[in-house]
PDB file of N, CA and C in Angstrom:
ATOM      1  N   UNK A   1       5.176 -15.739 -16.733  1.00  0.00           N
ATOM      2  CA  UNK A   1       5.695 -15.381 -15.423  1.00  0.00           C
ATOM      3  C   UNK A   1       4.595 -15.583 -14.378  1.00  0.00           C
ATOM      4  N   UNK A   2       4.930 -16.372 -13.346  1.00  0.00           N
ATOM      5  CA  UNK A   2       4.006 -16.213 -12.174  1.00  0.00           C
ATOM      6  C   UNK A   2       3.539 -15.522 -11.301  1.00  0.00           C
ATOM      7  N   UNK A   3       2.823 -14.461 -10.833  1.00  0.00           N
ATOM      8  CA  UNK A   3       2.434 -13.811 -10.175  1.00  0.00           C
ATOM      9  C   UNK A   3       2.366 -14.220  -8.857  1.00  0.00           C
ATOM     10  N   UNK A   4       3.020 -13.304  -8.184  1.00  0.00           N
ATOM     11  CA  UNK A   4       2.642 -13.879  -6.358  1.00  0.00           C
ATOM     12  C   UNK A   4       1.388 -13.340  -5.947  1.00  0.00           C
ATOM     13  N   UNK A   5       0.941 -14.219  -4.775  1.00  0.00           N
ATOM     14  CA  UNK A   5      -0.123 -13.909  -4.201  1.00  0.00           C
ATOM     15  C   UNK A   5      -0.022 -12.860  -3.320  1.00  0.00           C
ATOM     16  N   UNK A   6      -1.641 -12.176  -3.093  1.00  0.00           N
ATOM     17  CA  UNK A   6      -1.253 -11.322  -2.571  1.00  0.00           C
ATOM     18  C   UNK A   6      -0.899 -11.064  -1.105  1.00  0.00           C
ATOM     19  N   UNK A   7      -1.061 -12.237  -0.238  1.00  0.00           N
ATOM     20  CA  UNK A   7      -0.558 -12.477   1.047  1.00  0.00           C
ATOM     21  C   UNK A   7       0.605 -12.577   1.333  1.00  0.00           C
ATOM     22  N   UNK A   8       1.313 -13.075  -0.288  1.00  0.00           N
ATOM     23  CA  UNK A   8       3.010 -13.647  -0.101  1.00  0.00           C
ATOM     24  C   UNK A   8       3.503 -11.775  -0.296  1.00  0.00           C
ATOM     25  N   UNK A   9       3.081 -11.006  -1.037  1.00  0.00           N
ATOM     26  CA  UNK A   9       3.299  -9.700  -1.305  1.00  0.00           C
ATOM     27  C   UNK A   9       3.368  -8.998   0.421  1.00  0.00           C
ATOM     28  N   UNK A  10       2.023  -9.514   0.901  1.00  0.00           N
ATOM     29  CA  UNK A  10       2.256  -8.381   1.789  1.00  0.00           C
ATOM     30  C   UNK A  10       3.074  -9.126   3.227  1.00  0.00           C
ATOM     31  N   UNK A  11       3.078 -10.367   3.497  1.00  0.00           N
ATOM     32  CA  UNK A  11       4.170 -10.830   4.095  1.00  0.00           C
ATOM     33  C   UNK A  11       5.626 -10.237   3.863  1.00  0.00           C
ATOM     34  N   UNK A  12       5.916  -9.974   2.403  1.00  0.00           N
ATOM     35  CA  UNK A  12       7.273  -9.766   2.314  1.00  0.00           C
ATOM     36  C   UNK A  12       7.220  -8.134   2.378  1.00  0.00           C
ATOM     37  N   UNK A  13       6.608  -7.468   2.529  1.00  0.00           N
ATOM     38  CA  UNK A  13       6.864  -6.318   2.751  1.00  0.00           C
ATOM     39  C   UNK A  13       6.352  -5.561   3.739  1.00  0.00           C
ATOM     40  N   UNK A  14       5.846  -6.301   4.662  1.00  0.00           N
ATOM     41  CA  UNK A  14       5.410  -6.158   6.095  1.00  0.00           C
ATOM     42  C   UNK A  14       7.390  -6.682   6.679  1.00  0.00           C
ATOM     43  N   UNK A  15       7.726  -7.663   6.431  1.00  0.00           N
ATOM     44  CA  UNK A  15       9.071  -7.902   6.527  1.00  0.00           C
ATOM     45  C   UNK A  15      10.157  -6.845   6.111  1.00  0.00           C
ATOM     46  N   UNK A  16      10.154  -6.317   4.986  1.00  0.00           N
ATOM     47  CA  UNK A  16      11.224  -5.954   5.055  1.00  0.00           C
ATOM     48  C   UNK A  16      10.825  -4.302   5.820  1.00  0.00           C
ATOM     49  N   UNK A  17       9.600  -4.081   5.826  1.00  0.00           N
ATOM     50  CA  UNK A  17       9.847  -2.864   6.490  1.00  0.00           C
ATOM     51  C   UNK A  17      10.104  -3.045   8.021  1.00  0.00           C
ATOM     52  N   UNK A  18      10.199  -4.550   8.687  1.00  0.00           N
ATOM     53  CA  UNK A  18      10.682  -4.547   9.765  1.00  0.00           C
ATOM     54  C   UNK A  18      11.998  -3.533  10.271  1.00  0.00           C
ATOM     55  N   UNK A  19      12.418  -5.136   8.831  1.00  0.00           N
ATOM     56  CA  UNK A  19      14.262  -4.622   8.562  1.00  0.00           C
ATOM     57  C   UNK A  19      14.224  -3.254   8.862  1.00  0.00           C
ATOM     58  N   UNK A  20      13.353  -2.319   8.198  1.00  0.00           N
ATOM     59  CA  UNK A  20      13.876  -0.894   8.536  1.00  0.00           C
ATOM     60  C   UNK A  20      13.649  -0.263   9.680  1.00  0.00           C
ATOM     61  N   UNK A  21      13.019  -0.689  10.778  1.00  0.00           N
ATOM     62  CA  UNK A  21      12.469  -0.755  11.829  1.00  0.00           C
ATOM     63  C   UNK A  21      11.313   0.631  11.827  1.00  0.00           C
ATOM     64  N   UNK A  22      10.419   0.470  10.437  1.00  0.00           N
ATOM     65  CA  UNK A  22       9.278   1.045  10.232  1.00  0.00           C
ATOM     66  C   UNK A  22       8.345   0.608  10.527  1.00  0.00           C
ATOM     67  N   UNK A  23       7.539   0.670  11.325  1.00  0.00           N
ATOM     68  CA  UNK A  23       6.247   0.280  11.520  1.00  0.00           C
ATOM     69  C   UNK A  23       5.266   0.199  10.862  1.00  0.00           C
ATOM     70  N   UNK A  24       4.275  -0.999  10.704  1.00  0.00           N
ATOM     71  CA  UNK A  24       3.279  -1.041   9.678  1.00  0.00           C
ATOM     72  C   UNK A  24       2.328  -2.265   9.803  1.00  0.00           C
ATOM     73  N   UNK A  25       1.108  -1.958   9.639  1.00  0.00           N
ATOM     74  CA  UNK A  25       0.277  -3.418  10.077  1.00  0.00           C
ATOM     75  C   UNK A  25      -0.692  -3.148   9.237  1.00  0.00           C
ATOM     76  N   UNK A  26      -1.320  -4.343   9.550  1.00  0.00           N
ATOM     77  CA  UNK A  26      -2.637  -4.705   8.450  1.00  0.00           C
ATOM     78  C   UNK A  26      -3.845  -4.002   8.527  1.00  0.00           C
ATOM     79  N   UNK A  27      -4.441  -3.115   7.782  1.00  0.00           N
ATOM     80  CA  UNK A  27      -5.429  -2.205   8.773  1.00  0.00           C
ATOM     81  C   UNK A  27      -6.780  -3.092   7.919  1.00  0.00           C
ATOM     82  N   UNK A  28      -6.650  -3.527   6.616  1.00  0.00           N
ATOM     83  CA  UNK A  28      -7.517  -4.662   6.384  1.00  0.00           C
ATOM     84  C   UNK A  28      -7.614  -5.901   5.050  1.00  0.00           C
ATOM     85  N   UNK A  29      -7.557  -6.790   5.958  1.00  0.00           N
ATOM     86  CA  UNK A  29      -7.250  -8.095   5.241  1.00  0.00           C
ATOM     87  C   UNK A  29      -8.195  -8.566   4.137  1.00  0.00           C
ATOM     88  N   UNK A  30      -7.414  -8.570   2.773  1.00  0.00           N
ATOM     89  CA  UNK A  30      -8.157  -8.547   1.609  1.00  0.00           C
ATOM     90  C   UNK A  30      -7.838  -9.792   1.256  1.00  0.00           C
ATOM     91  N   UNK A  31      -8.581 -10.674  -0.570  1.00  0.00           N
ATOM     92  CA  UNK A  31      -7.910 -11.581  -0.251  1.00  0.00           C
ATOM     93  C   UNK A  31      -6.668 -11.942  -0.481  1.00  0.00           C
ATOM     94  N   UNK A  32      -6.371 -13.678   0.025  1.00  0.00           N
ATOM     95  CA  UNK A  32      -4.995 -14.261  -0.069  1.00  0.00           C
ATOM     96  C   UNK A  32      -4.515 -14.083  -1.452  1.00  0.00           C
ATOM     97  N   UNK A  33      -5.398 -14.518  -1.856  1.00  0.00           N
ATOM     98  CA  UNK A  33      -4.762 -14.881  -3.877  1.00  0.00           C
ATOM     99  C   UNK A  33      -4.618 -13.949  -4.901  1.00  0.00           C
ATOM    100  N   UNK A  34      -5.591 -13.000  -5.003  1.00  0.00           N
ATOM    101  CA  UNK A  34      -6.062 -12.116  -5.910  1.00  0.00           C
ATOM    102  C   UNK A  34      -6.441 -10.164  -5.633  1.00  0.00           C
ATOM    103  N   UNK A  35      -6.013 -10.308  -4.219  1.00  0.00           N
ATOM    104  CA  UNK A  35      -6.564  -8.924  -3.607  1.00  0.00           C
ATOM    105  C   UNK A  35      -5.453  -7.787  -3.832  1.00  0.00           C
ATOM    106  N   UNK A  36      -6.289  -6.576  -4.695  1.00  0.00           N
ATOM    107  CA  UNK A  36      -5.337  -5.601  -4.541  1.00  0.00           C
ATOM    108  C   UNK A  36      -4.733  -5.134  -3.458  1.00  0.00           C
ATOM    109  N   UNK A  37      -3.557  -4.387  -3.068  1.00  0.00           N
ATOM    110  CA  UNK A  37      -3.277  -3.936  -2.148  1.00  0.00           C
ATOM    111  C   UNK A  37      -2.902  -2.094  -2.144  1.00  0.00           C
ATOM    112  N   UNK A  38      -3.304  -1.529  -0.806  1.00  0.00           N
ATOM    113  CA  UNK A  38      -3.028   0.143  -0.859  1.00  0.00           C
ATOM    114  C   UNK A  38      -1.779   0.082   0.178  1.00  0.00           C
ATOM    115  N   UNK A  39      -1.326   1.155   0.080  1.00  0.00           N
ATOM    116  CA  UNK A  39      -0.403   0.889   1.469  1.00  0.00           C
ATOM    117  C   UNK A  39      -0.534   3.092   1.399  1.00  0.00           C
ATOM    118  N   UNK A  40      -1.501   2.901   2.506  1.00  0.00           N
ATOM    119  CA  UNK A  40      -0.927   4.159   3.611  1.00  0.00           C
ATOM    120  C   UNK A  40      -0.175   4.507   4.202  1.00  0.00           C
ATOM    121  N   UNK A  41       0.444   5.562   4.147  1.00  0.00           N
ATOM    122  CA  UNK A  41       1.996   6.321   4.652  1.00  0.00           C
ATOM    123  C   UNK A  41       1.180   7.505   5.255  1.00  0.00           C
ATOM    124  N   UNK A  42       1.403   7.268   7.186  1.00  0.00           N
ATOM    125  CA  UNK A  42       0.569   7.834   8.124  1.00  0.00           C
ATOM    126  C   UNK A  42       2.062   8.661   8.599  1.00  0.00           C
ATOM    127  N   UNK A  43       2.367   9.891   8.608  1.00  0.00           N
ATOM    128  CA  UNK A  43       3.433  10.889   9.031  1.00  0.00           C
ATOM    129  C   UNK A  43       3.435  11.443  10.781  1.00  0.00           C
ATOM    130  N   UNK A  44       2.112  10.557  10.873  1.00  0.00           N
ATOM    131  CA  UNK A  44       1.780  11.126  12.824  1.00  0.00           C
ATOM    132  C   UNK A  44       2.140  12.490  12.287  1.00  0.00           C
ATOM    133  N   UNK A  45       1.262  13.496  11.706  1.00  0.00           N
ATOM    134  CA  UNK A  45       1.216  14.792  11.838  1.00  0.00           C
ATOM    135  C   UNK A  45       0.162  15.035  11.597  1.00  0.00           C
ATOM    136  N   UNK A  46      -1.016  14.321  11.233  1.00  0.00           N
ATOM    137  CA  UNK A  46      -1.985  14.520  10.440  1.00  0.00           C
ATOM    138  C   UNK A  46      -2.442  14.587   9.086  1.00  0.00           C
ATOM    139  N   UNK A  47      -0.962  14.499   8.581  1.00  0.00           N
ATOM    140  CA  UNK A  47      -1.307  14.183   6.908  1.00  0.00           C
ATOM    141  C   UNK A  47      -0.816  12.386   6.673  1.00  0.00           C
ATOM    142  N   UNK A  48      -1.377  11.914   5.253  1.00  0.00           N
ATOM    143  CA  UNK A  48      -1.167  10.972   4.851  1.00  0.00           C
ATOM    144  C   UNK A  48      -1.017  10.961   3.747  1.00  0.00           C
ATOM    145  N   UNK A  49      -0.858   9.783   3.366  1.00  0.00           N
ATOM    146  CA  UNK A  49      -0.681   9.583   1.743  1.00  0.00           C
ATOM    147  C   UNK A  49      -1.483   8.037   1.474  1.00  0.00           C
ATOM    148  N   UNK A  50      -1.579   7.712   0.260  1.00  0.00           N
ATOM    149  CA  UNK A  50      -2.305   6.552  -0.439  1.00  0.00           C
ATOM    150  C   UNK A  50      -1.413   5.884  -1.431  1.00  0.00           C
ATOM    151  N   UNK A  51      -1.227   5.167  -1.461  1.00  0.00           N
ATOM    152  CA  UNK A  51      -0.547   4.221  -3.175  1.00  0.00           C
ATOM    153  C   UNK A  51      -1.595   3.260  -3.116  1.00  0.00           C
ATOM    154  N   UNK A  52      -1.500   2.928  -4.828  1.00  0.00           N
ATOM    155  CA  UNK A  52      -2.215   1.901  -4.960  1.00  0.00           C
ATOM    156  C   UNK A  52      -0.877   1.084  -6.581  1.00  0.00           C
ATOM    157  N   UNK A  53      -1.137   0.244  -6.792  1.00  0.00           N
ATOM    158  CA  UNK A  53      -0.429  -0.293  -7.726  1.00  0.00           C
ATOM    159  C   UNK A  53      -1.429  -0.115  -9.176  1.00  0.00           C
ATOM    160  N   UNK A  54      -1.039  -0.187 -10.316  1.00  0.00           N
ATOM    161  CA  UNK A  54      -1.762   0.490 -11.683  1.00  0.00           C
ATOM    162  C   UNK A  54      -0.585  -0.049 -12.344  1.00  0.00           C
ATOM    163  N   UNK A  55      -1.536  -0.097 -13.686  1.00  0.00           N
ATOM    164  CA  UNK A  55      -0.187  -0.722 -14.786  1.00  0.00           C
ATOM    165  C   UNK A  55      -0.252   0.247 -15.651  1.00  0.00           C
ATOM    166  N   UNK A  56       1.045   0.898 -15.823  1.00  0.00           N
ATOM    167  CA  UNK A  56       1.745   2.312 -16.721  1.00  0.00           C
ATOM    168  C   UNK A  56       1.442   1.519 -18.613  1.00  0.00           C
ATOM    169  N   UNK A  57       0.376   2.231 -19.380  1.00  0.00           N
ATOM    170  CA  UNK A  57      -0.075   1.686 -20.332  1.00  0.00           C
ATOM    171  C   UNK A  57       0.622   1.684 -21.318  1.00  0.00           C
ATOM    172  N   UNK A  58       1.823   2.398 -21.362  1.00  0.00           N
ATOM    173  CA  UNK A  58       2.549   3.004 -22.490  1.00  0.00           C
ATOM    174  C   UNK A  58       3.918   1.753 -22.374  1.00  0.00           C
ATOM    175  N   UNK A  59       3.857   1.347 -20.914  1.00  0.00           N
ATOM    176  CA  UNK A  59       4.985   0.400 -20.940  1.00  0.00           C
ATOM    177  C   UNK A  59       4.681  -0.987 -20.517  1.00  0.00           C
ATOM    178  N   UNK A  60       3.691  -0.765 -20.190  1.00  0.00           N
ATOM    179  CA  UNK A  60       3.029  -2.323 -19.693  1.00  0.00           C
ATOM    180  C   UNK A  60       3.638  -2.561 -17.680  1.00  0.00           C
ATOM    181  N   UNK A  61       3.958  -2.004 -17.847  1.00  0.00           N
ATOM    182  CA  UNK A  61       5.306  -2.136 -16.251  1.00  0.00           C
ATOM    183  C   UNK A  61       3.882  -1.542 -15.082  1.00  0.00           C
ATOM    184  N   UNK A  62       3.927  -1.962 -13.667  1.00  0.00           N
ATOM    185  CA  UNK A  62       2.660  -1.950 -13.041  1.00  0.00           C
ATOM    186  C   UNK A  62       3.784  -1.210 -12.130  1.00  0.00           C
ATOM    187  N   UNK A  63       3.167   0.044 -11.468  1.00  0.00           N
ATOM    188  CA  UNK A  63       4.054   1.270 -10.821  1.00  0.00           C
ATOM    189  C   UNK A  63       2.944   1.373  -9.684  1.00  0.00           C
ATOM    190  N   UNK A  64       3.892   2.155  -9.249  1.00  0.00           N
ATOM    191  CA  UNK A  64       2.841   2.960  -7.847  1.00  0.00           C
ATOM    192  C   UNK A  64       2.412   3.789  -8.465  1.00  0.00           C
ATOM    193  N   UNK A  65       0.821   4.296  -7.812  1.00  0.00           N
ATOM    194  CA  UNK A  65       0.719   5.799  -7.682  1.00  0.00           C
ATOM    195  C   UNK A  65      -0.044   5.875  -6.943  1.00  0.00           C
ATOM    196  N   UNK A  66       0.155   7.183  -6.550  1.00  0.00           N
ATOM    197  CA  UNK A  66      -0.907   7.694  -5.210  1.00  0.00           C
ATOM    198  C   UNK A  66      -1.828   8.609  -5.815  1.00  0.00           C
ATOM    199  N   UNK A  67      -3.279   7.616  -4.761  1.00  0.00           N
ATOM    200  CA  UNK A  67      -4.510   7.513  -4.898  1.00  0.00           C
ATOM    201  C   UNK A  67      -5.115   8.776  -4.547  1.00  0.00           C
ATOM    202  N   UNK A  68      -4.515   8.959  -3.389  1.00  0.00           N
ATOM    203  CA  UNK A  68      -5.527  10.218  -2.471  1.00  0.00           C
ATOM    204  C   UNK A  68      -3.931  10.328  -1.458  1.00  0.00           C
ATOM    205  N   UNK A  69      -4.102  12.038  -1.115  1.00  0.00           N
ATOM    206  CA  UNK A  69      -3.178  12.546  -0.625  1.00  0.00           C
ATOM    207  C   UNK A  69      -3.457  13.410   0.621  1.00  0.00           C
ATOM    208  N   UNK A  70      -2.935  14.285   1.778  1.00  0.00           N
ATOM    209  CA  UNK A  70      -3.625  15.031   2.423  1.00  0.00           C
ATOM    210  C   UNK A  70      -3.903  14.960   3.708  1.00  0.00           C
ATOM    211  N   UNK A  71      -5.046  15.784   4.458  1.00  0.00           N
ATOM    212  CA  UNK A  71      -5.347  15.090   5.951  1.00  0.00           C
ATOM    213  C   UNK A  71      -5.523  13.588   5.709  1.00  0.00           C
ATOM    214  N   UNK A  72      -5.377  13.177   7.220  1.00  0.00           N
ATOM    215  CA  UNK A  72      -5.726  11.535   7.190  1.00  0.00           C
ATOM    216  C   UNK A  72      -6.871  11.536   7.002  1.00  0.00           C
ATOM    217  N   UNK A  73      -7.789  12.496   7.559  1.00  0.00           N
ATOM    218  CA  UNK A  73      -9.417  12.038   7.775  1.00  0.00           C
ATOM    219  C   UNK A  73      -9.829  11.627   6.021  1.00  0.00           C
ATOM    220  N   UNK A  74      -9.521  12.803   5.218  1.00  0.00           N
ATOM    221  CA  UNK A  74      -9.075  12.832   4.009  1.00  0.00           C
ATOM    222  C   UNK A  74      -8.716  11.294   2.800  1.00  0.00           C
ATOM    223  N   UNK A  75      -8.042  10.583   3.823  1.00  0.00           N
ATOM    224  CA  UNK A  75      -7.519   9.563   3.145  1.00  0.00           C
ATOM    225  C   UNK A  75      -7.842   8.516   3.423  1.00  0.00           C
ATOM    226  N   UNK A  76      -8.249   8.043   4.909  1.00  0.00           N
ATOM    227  CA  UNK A  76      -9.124   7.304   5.525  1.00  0.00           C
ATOM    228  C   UNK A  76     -10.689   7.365   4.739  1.00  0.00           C
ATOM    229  N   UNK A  77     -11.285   8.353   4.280  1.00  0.00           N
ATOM    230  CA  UNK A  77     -12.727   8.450   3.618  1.00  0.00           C
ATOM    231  C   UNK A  77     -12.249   7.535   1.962  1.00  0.00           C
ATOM    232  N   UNK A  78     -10.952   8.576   1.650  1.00  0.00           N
ATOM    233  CA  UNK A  78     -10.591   7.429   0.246  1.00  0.00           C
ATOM    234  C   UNK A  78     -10.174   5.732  -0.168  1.00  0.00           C
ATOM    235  N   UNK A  79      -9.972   5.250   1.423  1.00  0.00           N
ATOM    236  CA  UNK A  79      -9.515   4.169   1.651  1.00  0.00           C
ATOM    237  C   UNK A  79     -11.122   3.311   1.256  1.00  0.00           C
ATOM    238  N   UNK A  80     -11.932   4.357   2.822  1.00  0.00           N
ATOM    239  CA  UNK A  80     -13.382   3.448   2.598  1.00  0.00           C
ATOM    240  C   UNK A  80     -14.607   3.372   1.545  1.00  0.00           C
ATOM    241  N   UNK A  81     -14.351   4.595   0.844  1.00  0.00           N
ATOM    242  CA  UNK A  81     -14.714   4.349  -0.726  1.00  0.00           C
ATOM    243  C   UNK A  81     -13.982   3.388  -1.412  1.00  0.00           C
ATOM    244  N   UNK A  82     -12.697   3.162  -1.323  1.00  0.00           N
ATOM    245  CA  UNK A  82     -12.222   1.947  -2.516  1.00  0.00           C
ATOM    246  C   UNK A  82     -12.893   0.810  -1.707  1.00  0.00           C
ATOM    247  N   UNK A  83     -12.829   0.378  -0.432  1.00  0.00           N
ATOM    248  CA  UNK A  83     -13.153  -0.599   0.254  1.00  0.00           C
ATOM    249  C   UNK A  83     -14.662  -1.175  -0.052  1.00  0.00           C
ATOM    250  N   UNK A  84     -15.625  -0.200  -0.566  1.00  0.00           N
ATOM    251  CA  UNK A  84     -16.706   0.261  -0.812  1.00  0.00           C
ATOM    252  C   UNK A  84     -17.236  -0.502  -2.177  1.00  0.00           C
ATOM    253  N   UNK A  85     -16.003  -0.222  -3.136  1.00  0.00           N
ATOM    254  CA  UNK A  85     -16.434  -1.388  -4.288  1.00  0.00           C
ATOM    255  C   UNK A  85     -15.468  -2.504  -4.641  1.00  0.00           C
ATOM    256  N   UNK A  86     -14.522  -2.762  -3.448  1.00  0.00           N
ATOM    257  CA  UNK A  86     -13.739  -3.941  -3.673  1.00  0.00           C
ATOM    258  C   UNK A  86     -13.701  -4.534  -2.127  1.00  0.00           C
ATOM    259  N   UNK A  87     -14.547  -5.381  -2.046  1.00  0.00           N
ATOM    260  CA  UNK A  87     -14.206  -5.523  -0.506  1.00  0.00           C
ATOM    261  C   UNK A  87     -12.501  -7.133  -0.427  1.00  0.00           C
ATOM    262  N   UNK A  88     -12.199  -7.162  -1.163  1.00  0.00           N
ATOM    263  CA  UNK A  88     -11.232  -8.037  -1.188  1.00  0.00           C
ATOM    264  C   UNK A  88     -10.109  -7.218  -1.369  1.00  0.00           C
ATOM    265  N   UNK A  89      -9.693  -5.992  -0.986  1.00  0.00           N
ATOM    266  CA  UNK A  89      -8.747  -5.088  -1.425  1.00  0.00           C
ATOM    267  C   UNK A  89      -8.132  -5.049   0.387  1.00  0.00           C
ATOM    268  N   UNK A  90      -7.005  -5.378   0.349  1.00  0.00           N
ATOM    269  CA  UNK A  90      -5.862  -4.643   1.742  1.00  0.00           C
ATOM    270  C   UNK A  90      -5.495  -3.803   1.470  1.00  0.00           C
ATOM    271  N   UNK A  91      -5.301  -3.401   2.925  1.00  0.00           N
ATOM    272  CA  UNK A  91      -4.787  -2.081   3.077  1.00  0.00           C
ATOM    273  C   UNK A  91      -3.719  -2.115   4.214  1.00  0.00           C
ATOM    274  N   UNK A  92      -2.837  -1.768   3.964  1.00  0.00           N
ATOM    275  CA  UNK A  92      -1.226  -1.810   4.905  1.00  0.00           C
ATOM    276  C   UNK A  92      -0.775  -0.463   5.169  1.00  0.00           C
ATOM    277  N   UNK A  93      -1.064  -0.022   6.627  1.00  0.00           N
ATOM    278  CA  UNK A  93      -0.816   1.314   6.673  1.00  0.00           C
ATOM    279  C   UNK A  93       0.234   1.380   7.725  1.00  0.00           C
ATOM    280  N   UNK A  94       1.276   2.443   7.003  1.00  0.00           N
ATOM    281  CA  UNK A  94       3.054   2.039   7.096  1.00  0.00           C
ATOM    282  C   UNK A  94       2.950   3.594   8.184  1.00  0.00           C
ATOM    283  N   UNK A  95       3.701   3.845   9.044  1.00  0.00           N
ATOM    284  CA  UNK A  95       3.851   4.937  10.485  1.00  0.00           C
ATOM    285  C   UNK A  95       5.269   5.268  10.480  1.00  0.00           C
ATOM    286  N   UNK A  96       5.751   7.122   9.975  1.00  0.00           N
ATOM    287  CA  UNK A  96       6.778   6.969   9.671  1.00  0.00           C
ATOM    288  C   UNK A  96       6.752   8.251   9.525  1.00  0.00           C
ATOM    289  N   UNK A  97       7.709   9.316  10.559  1.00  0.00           N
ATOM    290  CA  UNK A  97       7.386  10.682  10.735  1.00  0.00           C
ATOM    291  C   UNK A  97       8.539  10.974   9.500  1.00  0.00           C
ATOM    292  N   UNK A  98       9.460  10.628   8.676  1.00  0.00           N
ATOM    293  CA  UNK A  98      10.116  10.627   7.711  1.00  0.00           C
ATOM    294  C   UNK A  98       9.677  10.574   6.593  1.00  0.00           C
ATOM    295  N   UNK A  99       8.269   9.803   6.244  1.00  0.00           N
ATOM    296  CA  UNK A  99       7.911   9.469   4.829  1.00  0.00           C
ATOM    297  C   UNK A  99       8.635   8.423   4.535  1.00  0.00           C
ATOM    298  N   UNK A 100       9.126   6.979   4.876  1.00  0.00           N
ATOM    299  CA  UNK A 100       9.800   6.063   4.362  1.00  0.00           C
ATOM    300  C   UNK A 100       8.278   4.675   3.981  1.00  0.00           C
ATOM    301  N   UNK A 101       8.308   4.517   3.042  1.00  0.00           N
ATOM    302  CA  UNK A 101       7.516   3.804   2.446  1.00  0.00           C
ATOM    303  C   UNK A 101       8.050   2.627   1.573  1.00  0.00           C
ATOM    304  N   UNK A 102       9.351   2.584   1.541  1.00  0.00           N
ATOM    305  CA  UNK A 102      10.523   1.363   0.671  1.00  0.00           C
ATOM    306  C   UNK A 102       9.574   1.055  -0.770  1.00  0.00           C
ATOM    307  N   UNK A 103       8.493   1.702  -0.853  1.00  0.00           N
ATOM    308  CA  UNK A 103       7.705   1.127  -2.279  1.00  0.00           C
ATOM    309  C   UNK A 103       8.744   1.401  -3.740  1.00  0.00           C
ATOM    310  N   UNK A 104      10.068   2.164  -3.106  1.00  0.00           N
ATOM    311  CA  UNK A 104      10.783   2.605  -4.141  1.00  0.00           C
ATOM    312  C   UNK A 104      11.559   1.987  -4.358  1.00  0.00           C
ATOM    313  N   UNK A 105      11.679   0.877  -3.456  1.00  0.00           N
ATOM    314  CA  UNK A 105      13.275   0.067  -3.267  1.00  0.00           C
ATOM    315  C   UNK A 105      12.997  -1.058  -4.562  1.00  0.00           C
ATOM    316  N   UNK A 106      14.381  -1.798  -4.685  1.00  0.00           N
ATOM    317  CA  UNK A 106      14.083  -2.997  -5.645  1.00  0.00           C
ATOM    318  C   UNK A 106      13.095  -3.932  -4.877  1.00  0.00           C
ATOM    319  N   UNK A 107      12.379  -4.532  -5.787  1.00  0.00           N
ATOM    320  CA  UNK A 107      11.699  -5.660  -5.403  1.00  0.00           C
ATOM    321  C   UNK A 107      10.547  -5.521  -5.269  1.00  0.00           C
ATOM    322  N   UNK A 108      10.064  -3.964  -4.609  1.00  0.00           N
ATOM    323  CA  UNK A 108       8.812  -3.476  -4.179  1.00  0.00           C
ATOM    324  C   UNK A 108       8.151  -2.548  -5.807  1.00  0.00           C
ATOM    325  N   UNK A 109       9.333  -2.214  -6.178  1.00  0.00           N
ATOM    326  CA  UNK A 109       8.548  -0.676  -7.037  1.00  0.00           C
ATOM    327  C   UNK A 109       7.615  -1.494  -7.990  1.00  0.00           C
ATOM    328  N   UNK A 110       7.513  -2.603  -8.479  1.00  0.00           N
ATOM    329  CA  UNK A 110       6.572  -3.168  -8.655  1.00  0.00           C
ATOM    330  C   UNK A 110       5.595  -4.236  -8.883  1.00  0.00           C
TER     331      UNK A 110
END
């Protein structure tokens, strides 16, 4: 099976969270081909959240989970520690006083 890149990943889901008319932009560009990606879920209240993608060992299947949880300041420090030993890692941070993050929807969960 072919793996998409990771630019084509975050193109398509910078897109569809258009569709939902969620807001979300690139807060930093990792690389095209091979770069993990986080996606921050910013609540404009002061808390946030983190995902990162991980592969579930028992099933082989690559899931979300969240990294770091909490104040933003909080999650912003956990962002720049991962950034810290992967500098080819994006980060897509999604603005959404609901918590809508679509990482659950088909296509995205993993």
């Amino acid at each position: 099976m072919t793996r998409l890149t990771a630019r084509f990943w975050v193109d398509a889901y910078l897109a569809r969270l258009r569709l939902a008319d969620i807001p979300a932009f690139v807060v930093a560009h990792g690389d095209d081909t091979g770069g993990a990606v986080m996606i921050k879920l910013n609540t404009l209240d002061g808390r946030a959240r983190l995902w990162q993608r991980s592969f579930d060992l028992m099933t082989g299947a690559r899931v979300w989970v969240v990294l770091a949880e909490g104040n933003e300041a909080g999650v912003d420090a956990a962002i720049a520690r991962q950034r810290g030993f992967d500098p080819d890692l994006w980060v897509i941070e999604v603005e959404d006083r609901e918590g809508r993050h679509l990482l659950d929807t088909d296509g995205l969960e993993a």
